[in-house]
PDB file of N, CA and C in Angstrom:
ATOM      1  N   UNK A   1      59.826  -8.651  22.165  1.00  0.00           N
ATOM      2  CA  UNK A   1      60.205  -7.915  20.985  1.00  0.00           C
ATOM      3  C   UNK A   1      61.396  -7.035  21.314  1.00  0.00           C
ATOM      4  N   UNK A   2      62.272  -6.838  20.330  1.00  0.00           N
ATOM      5  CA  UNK A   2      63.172  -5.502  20.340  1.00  0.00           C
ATOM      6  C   UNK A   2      63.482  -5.336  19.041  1.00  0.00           C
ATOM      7  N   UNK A   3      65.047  -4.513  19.240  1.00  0.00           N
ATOM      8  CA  UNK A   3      65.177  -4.017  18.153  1.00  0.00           C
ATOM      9  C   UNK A   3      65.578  -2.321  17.812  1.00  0.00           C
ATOM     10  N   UNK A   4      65.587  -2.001  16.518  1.00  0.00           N
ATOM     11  CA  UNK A   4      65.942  -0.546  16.208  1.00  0.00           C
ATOM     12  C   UNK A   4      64.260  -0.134  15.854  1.00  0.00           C
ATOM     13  N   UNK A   5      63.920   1.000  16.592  1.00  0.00           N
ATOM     14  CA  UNK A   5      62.428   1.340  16.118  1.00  0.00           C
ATOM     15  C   UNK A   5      62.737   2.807  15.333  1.00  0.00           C
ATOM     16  N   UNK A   6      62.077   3.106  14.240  1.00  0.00           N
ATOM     17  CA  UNK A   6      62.804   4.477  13.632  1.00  0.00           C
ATOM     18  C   UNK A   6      61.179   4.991  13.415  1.00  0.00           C
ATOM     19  N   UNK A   7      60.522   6.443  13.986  1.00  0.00           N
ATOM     20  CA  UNK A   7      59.573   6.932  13.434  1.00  0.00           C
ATOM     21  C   UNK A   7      59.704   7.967  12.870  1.00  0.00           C
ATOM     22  N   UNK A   8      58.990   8.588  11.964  1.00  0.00           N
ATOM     23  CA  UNK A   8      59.256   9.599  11.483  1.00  0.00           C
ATOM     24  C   UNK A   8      57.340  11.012  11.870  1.00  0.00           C
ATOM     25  N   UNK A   9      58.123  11.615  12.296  1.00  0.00           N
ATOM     26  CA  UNK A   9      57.107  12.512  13.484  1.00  0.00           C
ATOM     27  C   UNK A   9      56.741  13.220  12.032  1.00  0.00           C
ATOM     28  N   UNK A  10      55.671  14.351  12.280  1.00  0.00           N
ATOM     29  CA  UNK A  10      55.382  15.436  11.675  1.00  0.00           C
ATOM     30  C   UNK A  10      56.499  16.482  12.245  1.00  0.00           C
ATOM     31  N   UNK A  11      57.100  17.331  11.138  1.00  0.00           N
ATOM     32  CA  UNK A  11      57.979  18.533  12.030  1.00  0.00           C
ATOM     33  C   UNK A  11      57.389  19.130  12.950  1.00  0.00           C
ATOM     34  N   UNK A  12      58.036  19.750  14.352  1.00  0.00           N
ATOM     35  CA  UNK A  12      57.276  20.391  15.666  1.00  0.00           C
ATOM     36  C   UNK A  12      58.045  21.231  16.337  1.00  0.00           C
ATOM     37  N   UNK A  13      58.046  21.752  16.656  1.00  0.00           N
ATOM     38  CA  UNK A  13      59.031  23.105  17.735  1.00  0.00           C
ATOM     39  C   UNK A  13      58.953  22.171  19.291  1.00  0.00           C
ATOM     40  N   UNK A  14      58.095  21.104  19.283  1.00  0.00           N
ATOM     41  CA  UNK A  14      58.069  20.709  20.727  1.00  0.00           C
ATOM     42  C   UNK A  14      58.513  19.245  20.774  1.00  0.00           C
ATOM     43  N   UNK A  15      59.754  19.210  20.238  1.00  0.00           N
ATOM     44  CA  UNK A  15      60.824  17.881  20.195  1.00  0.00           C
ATOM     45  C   UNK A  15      60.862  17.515  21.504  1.00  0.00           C
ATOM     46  N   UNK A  16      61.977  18.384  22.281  1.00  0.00           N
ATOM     47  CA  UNK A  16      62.058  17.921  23.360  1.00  0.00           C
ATOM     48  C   UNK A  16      60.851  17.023  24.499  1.00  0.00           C
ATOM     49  N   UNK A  17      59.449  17.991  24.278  1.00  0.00           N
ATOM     50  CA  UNK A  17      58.819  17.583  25.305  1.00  0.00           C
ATOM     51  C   UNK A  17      58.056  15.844  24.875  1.00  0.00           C
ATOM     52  N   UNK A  18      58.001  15.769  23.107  1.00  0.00           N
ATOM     53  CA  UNK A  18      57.878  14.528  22.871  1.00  0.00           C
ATOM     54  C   UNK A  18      59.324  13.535  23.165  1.00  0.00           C
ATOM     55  N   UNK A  19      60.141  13.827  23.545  1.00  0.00           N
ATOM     56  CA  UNK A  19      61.040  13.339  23.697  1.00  0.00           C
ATOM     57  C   UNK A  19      60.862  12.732  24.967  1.00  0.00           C
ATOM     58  N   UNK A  20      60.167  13.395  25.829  1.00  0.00           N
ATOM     59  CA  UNK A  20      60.242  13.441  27.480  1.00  0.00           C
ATOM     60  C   UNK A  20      59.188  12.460  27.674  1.00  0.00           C
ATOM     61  N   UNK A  21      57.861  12.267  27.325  1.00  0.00           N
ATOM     62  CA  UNK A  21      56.691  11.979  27.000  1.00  0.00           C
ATOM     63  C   UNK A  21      57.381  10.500  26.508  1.00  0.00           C
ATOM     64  N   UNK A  22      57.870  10.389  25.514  1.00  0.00           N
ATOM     65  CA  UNK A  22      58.556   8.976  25.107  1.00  0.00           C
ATOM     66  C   UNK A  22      59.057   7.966  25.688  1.00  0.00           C
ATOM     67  N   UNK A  23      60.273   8.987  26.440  1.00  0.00           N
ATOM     68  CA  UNK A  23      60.908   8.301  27.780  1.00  0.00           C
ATOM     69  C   UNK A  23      59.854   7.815  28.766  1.00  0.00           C
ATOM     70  N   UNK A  24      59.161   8.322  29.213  1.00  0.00           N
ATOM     71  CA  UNK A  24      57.846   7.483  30.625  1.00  0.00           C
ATOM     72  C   UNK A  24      57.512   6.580  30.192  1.00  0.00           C
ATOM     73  N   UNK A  25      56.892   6.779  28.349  1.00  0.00           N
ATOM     74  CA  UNK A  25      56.125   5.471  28.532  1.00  0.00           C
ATOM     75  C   UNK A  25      56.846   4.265  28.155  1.00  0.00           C
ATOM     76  N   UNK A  26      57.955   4.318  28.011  1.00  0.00           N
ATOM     77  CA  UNK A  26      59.299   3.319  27.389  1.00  0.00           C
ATOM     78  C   UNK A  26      59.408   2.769  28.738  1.00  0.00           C
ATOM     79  N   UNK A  27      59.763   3.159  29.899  1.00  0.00           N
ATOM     80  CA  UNK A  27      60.232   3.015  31.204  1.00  0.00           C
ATOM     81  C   UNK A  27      59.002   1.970  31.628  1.00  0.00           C
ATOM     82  N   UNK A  28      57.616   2.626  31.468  1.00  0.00           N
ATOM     83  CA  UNK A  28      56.732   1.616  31.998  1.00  0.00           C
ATOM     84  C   UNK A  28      56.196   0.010  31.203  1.00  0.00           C
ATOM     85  N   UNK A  29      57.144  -0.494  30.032  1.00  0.00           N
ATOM     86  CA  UNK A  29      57.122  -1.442  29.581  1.00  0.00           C
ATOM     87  C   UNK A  29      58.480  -2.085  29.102  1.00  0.00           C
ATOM     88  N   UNK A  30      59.266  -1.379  29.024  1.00  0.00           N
ATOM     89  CA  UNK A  30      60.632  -1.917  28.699  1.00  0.00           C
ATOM     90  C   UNK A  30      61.675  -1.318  29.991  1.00  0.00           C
ATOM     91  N   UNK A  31      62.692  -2.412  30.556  1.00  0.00           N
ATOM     92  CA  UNK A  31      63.718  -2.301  31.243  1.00  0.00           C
ATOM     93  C   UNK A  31      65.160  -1.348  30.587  1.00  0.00           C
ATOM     94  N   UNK A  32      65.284  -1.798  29.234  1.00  0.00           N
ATOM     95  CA  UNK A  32      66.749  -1.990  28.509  1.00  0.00           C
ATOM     96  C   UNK A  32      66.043  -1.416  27.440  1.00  0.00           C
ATOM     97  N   UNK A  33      66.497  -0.140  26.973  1.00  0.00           N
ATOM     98  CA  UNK A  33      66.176   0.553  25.753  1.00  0.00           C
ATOM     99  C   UNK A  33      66.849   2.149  25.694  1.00  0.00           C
ATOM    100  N   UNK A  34      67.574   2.011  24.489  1.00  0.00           N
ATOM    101  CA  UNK A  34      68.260   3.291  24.755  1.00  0.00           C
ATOM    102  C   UNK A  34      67.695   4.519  23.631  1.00  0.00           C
ATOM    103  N   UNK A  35      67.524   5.662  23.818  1.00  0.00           N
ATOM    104  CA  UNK A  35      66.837   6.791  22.999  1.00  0.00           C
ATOM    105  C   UNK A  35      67.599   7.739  22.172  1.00  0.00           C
ATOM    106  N   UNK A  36      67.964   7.234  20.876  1.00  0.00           N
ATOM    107  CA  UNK A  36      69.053   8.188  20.286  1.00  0.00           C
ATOM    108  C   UNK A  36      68.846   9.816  19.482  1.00  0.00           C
ATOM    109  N   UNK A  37      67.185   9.405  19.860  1.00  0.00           N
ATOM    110  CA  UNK A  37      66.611  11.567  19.339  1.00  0.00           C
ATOM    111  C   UNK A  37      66.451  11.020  17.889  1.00  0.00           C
ATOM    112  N   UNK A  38      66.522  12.538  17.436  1.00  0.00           N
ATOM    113  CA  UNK A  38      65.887  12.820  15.864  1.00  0.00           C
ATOM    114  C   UNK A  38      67.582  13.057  15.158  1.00  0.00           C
ATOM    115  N   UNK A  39      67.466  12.340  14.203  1.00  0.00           N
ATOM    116  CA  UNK A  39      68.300  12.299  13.190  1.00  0.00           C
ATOM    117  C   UNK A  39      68.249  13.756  12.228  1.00  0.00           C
ATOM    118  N   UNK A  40      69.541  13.697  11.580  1.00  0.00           N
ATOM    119  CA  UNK A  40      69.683  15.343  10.815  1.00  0.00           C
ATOM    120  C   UNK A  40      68.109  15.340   9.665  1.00  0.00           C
ATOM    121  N   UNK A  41      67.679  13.953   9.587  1.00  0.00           N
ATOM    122  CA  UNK A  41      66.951  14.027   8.924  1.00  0.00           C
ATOM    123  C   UNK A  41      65.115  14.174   9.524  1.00  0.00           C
ATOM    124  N   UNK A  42      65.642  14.358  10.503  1.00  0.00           N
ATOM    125  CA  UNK A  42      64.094  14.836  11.715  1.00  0.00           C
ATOM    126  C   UNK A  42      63.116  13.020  11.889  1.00  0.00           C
ATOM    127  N   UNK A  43      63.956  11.625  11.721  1.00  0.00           N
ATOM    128  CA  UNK A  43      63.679  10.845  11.906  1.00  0.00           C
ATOM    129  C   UNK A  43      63.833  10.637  13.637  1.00  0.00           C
ATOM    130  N   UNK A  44      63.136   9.732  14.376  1.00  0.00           N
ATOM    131  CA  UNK A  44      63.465   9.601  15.858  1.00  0.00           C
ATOM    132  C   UNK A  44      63.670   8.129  15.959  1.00  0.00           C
ATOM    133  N   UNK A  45      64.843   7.909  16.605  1.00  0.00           N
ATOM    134  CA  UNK A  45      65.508   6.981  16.624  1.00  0.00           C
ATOM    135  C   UNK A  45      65.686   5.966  17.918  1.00  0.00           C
ATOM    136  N   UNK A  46      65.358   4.728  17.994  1.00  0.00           N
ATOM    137  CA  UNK A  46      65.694   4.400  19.500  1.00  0.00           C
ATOM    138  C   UNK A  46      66.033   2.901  19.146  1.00  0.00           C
ATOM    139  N   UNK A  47      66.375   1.925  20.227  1.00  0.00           N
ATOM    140  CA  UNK A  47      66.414   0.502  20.312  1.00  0.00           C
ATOM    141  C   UNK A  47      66.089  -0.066  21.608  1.00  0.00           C
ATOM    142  N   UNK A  48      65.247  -0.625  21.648  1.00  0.00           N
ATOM    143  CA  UNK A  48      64.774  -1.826  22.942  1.00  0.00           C
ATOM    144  C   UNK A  48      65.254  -2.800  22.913  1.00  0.00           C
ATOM    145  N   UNK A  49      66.493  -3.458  23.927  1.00  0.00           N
ATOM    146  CA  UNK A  49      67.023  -4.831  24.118  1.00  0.00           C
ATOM    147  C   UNK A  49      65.533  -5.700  24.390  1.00  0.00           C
ATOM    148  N   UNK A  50      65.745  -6.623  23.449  1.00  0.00           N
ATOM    149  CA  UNK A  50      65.263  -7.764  23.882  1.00  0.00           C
ATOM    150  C   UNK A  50      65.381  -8.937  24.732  1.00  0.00           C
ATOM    151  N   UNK A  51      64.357  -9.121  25.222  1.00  0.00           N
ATOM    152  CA  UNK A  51      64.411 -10.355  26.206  1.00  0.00           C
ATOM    153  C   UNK A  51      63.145 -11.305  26.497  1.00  0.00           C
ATOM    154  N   UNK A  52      63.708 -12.704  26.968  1.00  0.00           N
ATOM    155  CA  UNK A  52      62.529 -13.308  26.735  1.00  0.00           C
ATOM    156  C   UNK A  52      62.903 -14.267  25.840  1.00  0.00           C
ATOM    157  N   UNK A  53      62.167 -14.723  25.331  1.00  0.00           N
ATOM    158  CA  UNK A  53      62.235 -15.953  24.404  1.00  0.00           C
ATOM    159  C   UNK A  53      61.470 -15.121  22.975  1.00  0.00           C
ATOM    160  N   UNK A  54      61.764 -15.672  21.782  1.00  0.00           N
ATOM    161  CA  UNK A  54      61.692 -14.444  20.280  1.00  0.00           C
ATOM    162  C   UNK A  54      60.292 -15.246  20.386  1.00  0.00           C
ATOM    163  N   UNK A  55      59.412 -14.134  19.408  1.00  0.00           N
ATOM    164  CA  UNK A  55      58.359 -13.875  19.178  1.00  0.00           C
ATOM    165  C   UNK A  55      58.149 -15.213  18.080  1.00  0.00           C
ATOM    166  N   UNK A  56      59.143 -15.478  17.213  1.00  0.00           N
ATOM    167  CA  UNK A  56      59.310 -16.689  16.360  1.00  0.00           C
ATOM    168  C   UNK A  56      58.463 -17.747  16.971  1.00  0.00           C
ATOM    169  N   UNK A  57      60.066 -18.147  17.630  1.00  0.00           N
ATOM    170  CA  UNK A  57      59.380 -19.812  18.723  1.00  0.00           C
ATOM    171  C   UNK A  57      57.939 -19.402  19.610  1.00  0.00           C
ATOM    172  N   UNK A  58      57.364 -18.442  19.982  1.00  0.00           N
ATOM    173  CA  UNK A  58      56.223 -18.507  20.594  1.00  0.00           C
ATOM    174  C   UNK A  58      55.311 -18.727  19.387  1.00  0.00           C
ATOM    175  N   UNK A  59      54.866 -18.254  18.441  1.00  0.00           N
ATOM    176  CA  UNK A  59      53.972 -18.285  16.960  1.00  0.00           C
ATOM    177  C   UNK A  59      54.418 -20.154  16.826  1.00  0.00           C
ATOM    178  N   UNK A  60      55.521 -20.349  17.218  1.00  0.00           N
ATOM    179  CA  UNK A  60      55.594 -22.160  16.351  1.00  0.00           C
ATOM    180  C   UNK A  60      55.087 -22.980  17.326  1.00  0.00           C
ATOM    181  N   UNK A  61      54.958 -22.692  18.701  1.00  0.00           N
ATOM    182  CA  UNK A  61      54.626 -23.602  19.799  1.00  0.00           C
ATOM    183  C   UNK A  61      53.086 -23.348  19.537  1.00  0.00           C
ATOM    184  N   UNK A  62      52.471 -22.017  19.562  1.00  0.00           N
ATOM    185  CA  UNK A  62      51.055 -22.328  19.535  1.00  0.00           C
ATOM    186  C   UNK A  62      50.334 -22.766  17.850  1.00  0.00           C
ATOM    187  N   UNK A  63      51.389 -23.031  17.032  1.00  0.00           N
ATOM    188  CA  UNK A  63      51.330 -23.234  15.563  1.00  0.00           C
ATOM    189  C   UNK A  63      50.595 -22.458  14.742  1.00  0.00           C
ATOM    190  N   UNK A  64      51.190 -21.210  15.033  1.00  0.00           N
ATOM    191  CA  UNK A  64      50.822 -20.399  14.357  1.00  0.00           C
ATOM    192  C   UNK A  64      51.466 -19.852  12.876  1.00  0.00           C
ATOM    193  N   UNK A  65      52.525 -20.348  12.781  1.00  0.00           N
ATOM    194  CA  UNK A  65      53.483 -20.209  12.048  1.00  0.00           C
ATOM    195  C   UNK A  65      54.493 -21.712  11.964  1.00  0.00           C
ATOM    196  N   UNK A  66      54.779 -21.978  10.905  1.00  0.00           N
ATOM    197  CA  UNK A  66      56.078 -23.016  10.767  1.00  0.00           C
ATOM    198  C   UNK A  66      57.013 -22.792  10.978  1.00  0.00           C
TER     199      UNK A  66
END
């Protein structure tokens, strides 16, 4: 999987340390992913390069999907 992931948090005074908290567990499943923070609009923003073969062709080989 990858992609642009956009969440939208509850407002918090403790951005940063979810920020920090984010980063570890990103590191321990993804190689290639970059963390662009909270938007003016307090959205949090990131993207994980993908790699691998797409999630598509795996669903059509075990025919799970057409």
């Amino acid at each position: 999987m990858g992609g642009m992931v956009i969440i939208d948090f509850l407002k918090s005074t403790k951005n940063e340390k979810l920020l920090e908290e984010i980063d570890l567990s990103l590191k321990k499943y993804f190689k290639t992913y970059t963390i662009y923070g909270f938007t003016k609009m307090g959205l949090f923003e990131l993207s994980i390069k993908r790699r691998g073969e797409s999630l598509r062709k795996k669903l059509k080989e075990k025919e799970l999907i057409n």
